[in-house]
C-alpha atoms as a PDB file:
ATOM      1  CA  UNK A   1      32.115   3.254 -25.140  1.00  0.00           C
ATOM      2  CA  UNK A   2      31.136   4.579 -28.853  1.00  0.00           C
ATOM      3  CA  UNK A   3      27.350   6.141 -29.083  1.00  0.00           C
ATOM      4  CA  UNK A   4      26.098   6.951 -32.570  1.00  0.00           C
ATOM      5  CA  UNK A   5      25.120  10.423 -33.051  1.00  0.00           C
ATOM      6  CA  UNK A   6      22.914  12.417 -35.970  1.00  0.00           C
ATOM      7  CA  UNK A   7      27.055  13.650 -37.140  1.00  0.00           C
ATOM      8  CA  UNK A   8      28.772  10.563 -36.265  1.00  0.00           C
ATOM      9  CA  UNK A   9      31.088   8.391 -33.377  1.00  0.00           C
ATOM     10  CA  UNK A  10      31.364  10.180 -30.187  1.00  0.00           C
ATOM     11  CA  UNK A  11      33.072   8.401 -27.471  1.00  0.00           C
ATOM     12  CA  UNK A  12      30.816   8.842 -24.217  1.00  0.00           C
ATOM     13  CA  UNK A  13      32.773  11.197 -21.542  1.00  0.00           C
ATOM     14  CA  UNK A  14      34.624  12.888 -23.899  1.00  0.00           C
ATOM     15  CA  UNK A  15      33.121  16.714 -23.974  1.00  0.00           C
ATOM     16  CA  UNK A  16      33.602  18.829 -21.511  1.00  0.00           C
ATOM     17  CA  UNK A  17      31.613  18.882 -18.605  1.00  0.00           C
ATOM     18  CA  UNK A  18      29.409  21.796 -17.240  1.00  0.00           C
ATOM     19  CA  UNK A  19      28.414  23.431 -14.363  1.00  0.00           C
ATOM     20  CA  UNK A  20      28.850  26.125 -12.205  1.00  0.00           C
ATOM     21  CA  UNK A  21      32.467  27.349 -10.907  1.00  0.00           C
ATOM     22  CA  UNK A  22      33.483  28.346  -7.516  1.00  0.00           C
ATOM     23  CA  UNK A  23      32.779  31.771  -8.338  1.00  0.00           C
ATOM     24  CA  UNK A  24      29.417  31.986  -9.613  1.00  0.00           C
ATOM     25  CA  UNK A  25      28.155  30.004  -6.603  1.00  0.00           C
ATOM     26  CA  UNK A  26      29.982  32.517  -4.664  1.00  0.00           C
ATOM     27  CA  UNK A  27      28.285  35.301  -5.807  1.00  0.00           C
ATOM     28  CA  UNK A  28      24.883  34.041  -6.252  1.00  0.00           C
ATOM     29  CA  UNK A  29      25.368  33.299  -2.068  1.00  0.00           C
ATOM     30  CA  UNK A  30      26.256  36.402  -1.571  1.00  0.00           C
ATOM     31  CA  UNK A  31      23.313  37.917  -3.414  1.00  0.00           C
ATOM     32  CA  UNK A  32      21.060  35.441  -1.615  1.00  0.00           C
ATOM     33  CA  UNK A  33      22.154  36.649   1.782  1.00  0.00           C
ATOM     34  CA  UNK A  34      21.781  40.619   0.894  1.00  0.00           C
ATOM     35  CA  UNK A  35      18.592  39.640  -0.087  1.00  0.00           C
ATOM     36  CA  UNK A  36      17.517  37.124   2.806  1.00  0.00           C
ATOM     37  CA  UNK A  37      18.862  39.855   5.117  1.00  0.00           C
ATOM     38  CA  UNK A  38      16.684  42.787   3.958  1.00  0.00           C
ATOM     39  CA  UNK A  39      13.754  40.332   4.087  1.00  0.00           C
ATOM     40  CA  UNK A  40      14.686  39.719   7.782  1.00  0.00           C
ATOM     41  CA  UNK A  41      14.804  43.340   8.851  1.00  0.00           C
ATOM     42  CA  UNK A  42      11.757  44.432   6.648  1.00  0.00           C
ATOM     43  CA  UNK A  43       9.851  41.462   9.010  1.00  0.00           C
ATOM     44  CA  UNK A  44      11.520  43.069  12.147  1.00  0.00           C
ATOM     45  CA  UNK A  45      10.192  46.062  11.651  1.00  0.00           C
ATOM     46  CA  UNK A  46       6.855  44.870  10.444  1.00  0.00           C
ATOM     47  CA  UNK A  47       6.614  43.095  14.155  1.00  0.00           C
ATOM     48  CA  UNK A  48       7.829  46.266  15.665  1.00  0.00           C
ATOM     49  CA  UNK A  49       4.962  47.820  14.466  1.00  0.00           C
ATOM     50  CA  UNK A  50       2.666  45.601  15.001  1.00  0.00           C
ATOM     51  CA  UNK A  51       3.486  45.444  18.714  1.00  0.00           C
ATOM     52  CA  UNK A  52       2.718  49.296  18.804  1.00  0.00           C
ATOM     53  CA  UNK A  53      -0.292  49.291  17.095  1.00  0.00           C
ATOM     54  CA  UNK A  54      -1.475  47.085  19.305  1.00  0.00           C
ATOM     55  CA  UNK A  55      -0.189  49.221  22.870  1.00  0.00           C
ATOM     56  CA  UNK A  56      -2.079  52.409  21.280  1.00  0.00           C
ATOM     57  CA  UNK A  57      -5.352  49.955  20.410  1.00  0.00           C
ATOM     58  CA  UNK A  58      -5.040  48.789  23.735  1.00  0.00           C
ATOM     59  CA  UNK A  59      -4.471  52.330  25.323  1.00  0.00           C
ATOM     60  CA  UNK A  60      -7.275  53.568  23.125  1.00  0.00           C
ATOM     61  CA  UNK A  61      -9.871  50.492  24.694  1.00  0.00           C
ATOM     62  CA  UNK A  62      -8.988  51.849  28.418  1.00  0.00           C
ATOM     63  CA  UNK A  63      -9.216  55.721  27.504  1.00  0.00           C
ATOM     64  CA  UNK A  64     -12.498  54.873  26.124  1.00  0.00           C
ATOM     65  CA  UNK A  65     -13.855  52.823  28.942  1.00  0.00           C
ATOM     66  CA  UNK A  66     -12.775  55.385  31.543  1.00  0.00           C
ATOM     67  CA  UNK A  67     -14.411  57.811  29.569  1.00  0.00           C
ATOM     68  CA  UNK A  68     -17.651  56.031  29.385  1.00  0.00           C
ATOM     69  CA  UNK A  69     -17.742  55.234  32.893  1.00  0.00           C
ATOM     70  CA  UNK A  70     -17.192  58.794  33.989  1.00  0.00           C
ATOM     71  CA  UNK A  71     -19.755  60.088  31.725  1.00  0.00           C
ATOM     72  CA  UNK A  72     -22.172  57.689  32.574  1.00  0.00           C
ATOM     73  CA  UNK A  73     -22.288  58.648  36.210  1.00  0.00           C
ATOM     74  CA  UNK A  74     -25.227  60.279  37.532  1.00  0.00           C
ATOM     75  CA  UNK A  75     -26.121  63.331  38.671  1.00  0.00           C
ATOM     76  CA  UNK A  76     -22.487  64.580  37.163  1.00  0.00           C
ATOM     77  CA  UNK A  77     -20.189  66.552  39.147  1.00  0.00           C
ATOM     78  CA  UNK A  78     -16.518  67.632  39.508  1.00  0.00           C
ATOM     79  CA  UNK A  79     -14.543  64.716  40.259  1.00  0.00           C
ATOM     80  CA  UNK A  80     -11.345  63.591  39.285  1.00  0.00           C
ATOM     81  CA  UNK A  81     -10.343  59.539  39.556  1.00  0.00           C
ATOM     82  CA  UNK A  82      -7.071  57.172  38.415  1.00  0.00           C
ATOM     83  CA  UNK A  83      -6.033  53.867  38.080  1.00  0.00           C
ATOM     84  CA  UNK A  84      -4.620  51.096  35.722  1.00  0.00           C
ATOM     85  CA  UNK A  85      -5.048  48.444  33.661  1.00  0.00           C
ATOM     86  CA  UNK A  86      -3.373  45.896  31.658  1.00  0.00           C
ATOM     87  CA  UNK A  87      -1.250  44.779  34.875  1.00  0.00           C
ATOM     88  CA  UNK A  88       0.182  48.234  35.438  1.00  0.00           C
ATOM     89  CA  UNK A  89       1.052  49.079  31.897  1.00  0.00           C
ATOM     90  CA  UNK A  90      -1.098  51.589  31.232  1.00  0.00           C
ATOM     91  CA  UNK A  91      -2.168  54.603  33.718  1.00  0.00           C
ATOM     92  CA  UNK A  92      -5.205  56.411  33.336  1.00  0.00           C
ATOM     93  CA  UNK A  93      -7.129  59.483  34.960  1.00  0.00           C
ATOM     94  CA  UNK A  94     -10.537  60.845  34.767  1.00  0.00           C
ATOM     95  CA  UNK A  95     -11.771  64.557  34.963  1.00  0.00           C
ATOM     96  CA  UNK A  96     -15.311  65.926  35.081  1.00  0.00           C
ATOM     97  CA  UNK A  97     -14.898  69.453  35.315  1.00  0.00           C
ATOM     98  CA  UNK A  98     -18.030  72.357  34.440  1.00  0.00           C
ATOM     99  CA  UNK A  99     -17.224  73.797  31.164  1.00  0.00           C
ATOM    100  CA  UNK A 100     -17.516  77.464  30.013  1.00  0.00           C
ATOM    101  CA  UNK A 101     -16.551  77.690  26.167  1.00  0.00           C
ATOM    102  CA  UNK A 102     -14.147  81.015  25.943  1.00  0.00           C
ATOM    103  CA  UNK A 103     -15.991  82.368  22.433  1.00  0.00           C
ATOM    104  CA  UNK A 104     -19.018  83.245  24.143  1.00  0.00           C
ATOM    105  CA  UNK A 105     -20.511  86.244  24.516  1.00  0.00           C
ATOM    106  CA  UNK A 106     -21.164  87.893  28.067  1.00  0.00           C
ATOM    107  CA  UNK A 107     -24.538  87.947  27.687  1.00  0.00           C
ATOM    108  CA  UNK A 108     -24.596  84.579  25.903  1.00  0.00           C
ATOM    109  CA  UNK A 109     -23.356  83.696  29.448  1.00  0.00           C
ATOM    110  CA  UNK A 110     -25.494  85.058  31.548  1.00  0.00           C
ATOM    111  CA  UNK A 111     -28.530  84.043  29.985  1.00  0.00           C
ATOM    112  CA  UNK A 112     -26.809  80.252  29.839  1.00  0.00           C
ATOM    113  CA  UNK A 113     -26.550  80.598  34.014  1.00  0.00           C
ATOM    114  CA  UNK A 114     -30.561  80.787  34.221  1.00  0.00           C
ATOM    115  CA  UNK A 115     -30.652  77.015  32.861  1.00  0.00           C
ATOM    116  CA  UNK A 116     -31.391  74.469  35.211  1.00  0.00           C
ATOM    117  CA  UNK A 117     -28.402  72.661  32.748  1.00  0.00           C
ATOM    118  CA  UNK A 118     -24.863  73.209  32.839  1.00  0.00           C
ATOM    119  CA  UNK A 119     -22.073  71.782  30.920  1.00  0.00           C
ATOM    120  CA  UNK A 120     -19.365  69.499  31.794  1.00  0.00           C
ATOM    121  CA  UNK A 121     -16.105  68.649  30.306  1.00  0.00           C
ATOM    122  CA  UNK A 122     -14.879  64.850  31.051  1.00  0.00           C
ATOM    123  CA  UNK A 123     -11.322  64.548  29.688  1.00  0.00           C
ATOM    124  CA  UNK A 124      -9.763  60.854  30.015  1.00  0.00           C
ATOM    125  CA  UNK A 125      -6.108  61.158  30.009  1.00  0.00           C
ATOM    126  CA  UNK A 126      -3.960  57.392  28.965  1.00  0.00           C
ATOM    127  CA  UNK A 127      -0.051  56.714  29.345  1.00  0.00           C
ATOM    128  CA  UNK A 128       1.724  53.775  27.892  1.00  0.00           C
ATOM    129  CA  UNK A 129       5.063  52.817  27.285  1.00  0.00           C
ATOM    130  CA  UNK A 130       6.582  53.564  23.797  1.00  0.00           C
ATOM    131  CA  UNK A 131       8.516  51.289  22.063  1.00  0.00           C
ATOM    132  CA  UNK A 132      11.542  52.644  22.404  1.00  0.00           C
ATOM    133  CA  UNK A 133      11.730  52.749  26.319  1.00  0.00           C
ATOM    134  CA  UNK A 134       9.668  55.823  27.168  1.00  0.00           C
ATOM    135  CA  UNK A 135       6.035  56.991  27.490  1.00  0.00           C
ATOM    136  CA  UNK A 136       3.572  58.100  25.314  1.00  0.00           C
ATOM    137  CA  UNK A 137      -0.340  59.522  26.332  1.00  0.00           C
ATOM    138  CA  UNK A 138      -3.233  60.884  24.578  1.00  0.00           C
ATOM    139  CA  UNK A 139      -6.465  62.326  26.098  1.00  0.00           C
ATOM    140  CA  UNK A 140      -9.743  62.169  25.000  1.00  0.00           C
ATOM    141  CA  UNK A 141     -12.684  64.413  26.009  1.00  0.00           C
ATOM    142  CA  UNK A 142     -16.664  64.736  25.487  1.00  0.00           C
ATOM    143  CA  UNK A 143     -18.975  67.550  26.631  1.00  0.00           C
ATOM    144  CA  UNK A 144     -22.690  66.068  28.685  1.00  0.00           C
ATOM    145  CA  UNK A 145     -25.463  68.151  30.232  1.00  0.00           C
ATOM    146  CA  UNK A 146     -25.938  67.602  33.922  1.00  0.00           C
ATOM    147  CA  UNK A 147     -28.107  69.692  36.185  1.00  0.00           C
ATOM    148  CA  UNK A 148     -27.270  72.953  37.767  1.00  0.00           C
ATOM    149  CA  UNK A 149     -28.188  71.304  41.402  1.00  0.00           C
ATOM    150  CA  UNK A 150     -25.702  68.608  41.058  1.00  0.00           C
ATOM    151  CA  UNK A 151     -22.621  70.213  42.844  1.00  0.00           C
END
């Protein structure tokens, strides 16, 4: 079949045909998959630390609440208590101890001992599994007045 062209007669299947060869389709899939794959393991990790963020905010919730609780106790004294939460996964433990603060002076001390106040040190101590398999734990600790009486 003839068409008429803006030059002349040009015989409809004539030119050559183009597209892509075997080659160039090769490489652009192999560029595609070095790409898709670095995608894939920048998501992995993104996941991975997402899941850990959210053991430590989850840690952080139960060190808090433990702390709380032990501070809110009253009269405050010595104690120590433990447990878990989060089925298991996380351990915690509780310490109200009386605190003396080591850059005192002696007679900073001694005049501190005629208070009817005294201070205590609550520490909450948290352990959670890491990602990788083992443990990890952080403490957290606050400083309350309680009364001298309250042994």
């Amino acid at each position: 079949m003839r068409m008429k062209t803006a030059v002349g007669w040009r015989v409809a299947g004539s030119g050559r045909a183009r597209g892509f060869s075997l080659l160039e389709v090769l490489v652009a899939f192999v560029i595609l998959s070095l790409v898709a794959t670095a995608l894939f393991r920048l998501f992995s990790g993104a996941l991975g630390n997402a899941s850990a963020a959210d053991d430590y905010s989850r840690a952080m919730l139960v060190a808090e609440s433990a702390l709380a609780e032990a501070a809110s106790i009253q009269p405050l004294r010595e104690t120590a208590q433990t447990g878990s939460a989060d089925e298991g996964r996380i351990a915690w433990s509780t310490t109200v101890a009386f605190y003396n603060p080591q850059d005192v002076s002696d007679d900073l001390q001694r005049a501190g001992e005629t208070l009817p106040v005294r201070l205590y040190r609550i520490t909450s101590e948290v352990t959670f599994p890491a990602p990788n398999g083992g443990k990890r734990s952080f403490s957290l600790a606050t400083v309350r007045l309680g009364g001298r009486d309250s042994k």
